[in-house]
C-alpha atoms as a PDB file:
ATOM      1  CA  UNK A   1      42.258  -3.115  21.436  1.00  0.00           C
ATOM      2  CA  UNK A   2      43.428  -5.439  18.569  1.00  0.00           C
ATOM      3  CA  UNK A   3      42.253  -9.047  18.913  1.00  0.00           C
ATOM      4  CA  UNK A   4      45.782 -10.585  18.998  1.00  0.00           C
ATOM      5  CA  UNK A   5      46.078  -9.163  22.019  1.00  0.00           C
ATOM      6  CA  UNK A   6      43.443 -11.003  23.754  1.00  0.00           C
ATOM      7  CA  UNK A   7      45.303 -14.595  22.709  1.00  0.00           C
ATOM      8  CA  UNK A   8      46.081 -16.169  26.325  1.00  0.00           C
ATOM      9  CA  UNK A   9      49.619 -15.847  26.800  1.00  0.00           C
ATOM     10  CA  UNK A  10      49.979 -19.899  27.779  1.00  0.00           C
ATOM     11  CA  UNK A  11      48.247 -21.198  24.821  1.00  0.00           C
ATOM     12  CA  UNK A  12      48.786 -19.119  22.182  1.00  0.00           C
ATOM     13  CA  UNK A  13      45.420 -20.555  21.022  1.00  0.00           C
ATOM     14  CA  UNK A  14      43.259 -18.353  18.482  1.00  0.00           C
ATOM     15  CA  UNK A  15      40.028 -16.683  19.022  1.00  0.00           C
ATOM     16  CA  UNK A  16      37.808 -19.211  17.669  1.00  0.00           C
ATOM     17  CA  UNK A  17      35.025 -21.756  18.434  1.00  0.00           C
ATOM     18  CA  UNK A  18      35.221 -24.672  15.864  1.00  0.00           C
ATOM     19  CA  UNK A  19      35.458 -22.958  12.471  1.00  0.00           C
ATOM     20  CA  UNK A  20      34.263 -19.679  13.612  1.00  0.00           C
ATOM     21  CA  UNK A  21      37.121 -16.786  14.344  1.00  0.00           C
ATOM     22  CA  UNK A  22      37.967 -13.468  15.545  1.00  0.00           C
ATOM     23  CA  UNK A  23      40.680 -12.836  13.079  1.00  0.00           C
ATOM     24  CA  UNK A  24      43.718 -11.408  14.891  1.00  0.00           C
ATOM     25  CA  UNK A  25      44.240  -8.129  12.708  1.00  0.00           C
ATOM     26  CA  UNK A  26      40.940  -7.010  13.815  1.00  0.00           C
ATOM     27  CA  UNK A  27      39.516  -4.302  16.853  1.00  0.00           C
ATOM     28  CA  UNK A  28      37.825  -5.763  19.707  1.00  0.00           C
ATOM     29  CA  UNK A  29      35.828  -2.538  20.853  1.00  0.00           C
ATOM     30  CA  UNK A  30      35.935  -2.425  24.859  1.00  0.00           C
ATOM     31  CA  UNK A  31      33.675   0.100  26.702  1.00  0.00           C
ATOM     32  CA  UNK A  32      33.518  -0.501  30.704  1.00  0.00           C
ATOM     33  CA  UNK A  33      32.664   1.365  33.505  1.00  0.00           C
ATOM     34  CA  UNK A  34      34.964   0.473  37.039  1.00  0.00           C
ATOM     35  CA  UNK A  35      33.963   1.122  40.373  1.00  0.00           C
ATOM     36  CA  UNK A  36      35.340  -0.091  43.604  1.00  0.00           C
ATOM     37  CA  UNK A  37      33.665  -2.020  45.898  1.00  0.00           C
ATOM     38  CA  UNK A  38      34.599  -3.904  49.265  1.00  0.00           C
ATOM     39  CA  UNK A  39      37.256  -5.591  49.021  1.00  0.00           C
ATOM     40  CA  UNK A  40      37.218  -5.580  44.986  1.00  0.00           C
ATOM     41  CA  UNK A  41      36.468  -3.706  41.722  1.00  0.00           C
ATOM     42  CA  UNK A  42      33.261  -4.106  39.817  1.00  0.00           C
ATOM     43  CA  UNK A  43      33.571  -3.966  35.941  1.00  0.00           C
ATOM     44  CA  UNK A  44      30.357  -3.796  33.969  1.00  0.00           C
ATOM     45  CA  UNK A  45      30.132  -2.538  30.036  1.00  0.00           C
ATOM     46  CA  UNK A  46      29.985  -3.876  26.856  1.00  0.00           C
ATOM     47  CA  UNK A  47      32.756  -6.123  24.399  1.00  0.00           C
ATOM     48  CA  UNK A  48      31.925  -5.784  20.633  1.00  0.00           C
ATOM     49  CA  UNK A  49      34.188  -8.266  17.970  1.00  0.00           C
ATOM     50  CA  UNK A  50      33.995  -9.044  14.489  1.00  0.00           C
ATOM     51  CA  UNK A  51      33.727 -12.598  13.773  1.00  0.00           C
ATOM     52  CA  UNK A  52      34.700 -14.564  10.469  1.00  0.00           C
ATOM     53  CA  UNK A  53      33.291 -18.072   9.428  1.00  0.00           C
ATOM     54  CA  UNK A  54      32.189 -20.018   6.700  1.00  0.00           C
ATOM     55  CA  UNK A  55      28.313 -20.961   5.642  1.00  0.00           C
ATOM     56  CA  UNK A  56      27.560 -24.249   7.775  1.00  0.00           C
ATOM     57  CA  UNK A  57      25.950 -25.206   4.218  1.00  0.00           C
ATOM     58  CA  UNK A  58      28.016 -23.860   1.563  1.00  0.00           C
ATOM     59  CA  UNK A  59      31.324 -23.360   3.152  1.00  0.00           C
ATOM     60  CA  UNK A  60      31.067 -19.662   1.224  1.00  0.00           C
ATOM     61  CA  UNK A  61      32.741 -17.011   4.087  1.00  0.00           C
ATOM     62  CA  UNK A  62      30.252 -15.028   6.225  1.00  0.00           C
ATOM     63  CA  UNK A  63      31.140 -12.062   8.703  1.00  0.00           C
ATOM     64  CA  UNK A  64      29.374 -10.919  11.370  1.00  0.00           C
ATOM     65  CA  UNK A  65      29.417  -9.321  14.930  1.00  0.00           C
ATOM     66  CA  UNK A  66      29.012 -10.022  18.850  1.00  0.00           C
ATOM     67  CA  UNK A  67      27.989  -7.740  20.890  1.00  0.00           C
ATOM     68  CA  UNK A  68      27.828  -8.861  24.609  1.00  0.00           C
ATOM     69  CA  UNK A  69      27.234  -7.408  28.404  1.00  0.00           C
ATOM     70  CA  UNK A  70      29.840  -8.060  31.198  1.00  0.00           C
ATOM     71  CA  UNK A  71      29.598  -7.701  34.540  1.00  0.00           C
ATOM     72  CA  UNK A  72      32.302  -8.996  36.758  1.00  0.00           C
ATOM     73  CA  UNK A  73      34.352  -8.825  40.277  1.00  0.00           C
ATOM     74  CA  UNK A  74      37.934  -8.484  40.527  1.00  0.00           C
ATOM     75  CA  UNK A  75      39.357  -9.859  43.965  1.00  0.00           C
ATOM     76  CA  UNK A  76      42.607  -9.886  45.482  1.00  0.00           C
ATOM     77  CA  UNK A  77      41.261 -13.937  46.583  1.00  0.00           C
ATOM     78  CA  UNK A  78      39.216 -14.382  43.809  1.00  0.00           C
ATOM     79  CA  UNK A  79      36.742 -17.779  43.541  1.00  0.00           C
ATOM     80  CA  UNK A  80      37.546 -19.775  41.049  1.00  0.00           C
ATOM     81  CA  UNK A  81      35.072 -19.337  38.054  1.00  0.00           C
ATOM     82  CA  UNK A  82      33.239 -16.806  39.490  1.00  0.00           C
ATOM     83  CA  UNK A  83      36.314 -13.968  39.857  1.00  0.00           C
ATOM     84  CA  UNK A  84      39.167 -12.520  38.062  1.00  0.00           C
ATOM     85  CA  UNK A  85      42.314 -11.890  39.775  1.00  0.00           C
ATOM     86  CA  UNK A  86      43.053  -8.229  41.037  1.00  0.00           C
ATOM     87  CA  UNK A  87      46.925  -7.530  41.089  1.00  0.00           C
ATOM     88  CA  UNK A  88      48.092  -5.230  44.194  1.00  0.00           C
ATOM     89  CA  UNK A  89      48.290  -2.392  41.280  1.00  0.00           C
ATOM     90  CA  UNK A  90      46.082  -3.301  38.362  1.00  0.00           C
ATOM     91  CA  UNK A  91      43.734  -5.434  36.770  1.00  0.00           C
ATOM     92  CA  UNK A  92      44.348  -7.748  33.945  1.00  0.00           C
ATOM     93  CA  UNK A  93      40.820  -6.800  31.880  1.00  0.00           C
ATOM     94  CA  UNK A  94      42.426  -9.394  28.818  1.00  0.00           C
ATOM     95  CA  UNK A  95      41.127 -12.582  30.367  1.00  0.00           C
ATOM     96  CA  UNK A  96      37.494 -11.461  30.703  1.00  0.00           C
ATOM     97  CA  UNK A  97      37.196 -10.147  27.578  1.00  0.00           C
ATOM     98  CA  UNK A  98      38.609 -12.838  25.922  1.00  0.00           C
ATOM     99  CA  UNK A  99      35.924 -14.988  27.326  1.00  0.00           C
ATOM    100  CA  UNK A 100      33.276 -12.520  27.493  1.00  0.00           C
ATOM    101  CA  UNK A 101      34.282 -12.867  23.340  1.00  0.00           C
ATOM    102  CA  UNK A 102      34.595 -16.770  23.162  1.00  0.00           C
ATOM    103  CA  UNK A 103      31.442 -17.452  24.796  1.00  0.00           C
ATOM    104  CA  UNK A 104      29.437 -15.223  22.065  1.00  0.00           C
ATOM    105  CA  UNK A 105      30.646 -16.327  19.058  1.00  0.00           C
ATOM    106  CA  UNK A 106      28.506 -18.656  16.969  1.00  0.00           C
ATOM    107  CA  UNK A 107      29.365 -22.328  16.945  1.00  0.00           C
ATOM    108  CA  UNK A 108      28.829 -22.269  13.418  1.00  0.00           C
ATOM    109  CA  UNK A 109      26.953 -19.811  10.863  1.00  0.00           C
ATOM    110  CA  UNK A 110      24.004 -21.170   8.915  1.00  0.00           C
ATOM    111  CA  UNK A 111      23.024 -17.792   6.779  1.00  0.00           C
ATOM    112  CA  UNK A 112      24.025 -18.510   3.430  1.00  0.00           C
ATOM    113  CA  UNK A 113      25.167 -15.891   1.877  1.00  0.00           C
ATOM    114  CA  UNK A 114      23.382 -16.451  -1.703  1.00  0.00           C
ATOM    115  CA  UNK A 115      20.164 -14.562  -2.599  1.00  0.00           C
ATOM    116  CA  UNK A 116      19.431 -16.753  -4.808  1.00  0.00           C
ATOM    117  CA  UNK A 117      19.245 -20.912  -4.001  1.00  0.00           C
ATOM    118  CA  UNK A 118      22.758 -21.344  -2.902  1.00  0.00           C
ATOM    119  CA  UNK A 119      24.679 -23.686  -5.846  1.00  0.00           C
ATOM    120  CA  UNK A 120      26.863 -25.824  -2.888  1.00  0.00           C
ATOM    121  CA  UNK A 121      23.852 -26.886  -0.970  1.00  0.00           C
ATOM    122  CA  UNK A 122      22.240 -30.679  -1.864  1.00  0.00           C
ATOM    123  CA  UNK A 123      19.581 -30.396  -4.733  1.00  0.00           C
ATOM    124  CA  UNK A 124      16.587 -31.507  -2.335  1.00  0.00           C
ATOM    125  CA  UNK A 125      17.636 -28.078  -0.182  1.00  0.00           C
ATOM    126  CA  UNK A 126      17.725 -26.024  -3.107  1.00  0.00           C
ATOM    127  CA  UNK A 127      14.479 -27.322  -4.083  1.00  0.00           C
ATOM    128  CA  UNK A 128      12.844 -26.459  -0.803  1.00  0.00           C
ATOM    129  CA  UNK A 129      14.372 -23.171  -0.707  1.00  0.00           C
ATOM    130  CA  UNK A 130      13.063 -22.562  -4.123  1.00  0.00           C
ATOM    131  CA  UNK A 131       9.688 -23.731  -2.873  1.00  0.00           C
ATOM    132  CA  UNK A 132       9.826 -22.109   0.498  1.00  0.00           C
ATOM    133  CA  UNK A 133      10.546 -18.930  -1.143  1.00  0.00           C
ATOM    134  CA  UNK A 134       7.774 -19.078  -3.673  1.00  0.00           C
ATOM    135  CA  UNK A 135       5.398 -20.212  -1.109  1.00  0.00           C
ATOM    136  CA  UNK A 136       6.464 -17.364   1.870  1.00  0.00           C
ATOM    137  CA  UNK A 137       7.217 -20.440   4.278  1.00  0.00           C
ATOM    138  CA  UNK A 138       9.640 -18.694   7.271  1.00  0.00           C
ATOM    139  CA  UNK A 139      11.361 -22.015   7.716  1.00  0.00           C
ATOM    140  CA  UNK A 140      12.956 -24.592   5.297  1.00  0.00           C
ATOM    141  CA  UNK A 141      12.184 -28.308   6.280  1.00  0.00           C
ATOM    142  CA  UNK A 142      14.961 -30.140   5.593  1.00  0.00           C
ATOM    143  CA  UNK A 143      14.342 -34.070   3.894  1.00  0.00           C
ATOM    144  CA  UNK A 144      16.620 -35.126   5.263  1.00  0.00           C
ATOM    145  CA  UNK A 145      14.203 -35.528   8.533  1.00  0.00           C
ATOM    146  CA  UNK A 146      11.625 -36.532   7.022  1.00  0.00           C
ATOM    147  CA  UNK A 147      11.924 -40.420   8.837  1.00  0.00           C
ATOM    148  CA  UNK A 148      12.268 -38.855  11.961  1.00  0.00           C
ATOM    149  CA  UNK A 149       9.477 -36.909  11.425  1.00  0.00           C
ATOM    150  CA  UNK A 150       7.401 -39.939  10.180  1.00  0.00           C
ATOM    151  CA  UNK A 151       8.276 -41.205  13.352  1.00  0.00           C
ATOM    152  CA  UNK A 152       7.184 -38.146  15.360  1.00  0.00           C
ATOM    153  CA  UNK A 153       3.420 -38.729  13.550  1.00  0.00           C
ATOM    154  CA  UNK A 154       3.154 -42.805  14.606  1.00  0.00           C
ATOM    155  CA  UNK A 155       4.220 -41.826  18.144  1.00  0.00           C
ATOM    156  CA  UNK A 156       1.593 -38.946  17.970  1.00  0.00           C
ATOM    157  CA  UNK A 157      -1.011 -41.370  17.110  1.00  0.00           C
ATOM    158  CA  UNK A 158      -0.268 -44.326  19.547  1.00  0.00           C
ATOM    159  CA  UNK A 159      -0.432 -41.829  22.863  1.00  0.00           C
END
């Protein structure tokens, strides 16, 4: 299904969390399995979408994917929040999956996509990534916390 088709109808609002998008020319792969239960129809499967964004760091664009589980009940009554709305011949599958979407997409992407020390980040970052790098250290430590982190030590030390 193309991703324009999951914009709600209402809103015409895009499929995006902050700067973080689904862009609209793109598939949203839907495989679900439906069964009927009382008084309802269970839908369980999987929704896969593309997702564009730029670097939290150095604004460069990144791409990646969601992949997420649903399981839900369609009623004719349904609870609010809790079930989608079964129509006396159908059921509208758009709504879920445009949420089941929304709620996996990243609030904002961090991997830089540099190999080398990216040239947009702060030159204290690029030092520590240089450093990290050289050193194998997993994780950066950004100076930026370093007071709070000096903090984190006196507090250690008064307990």
């Amino acid at each position: 299904m193309p991703a324009s088709a999951l914009l709600d109808p209402e809103s015409r609002d895009a499929l995006s969390i902050a700067d973080v998008e689904v862009p609209l020319d793109s598939d949203v792969e839907v495989a679900l399995a439906l069964e009927l239960i009382g008084g309802g129809l269970s839908v369980a499967g999987e929704v896969t979408a593309a997702w564009t964004g730029p670097c939290a760091r150095c604004w460069l664009p990144l791409d990646g994917e969601v992949r997420t589980a649903v399981r839900e009940v369609f009623t004719a009554e349904p609870r609010e929040g809790e079930q989608y709305r079964l129509g006396p011949e159908y059921a509208d599958l758009t709504p879920m999956v445009r949420e089941a979407v929304l709620l996996e997409l990243p609030i904002e992407a961090i991997r830089c996509p540099h190999s080398e020390p990216c040239p947009n980040l702060p030159a204290e970052l690029a030092e520590a990534s240089e450093e990290a790098s050289e050193g194998g250290l997993a994780e950066l430590a950004d100076p930026r916390w370093e007071a709070l982190e000096a903090l984190r030590g006196r507090t250690d030390e008064t307990s």
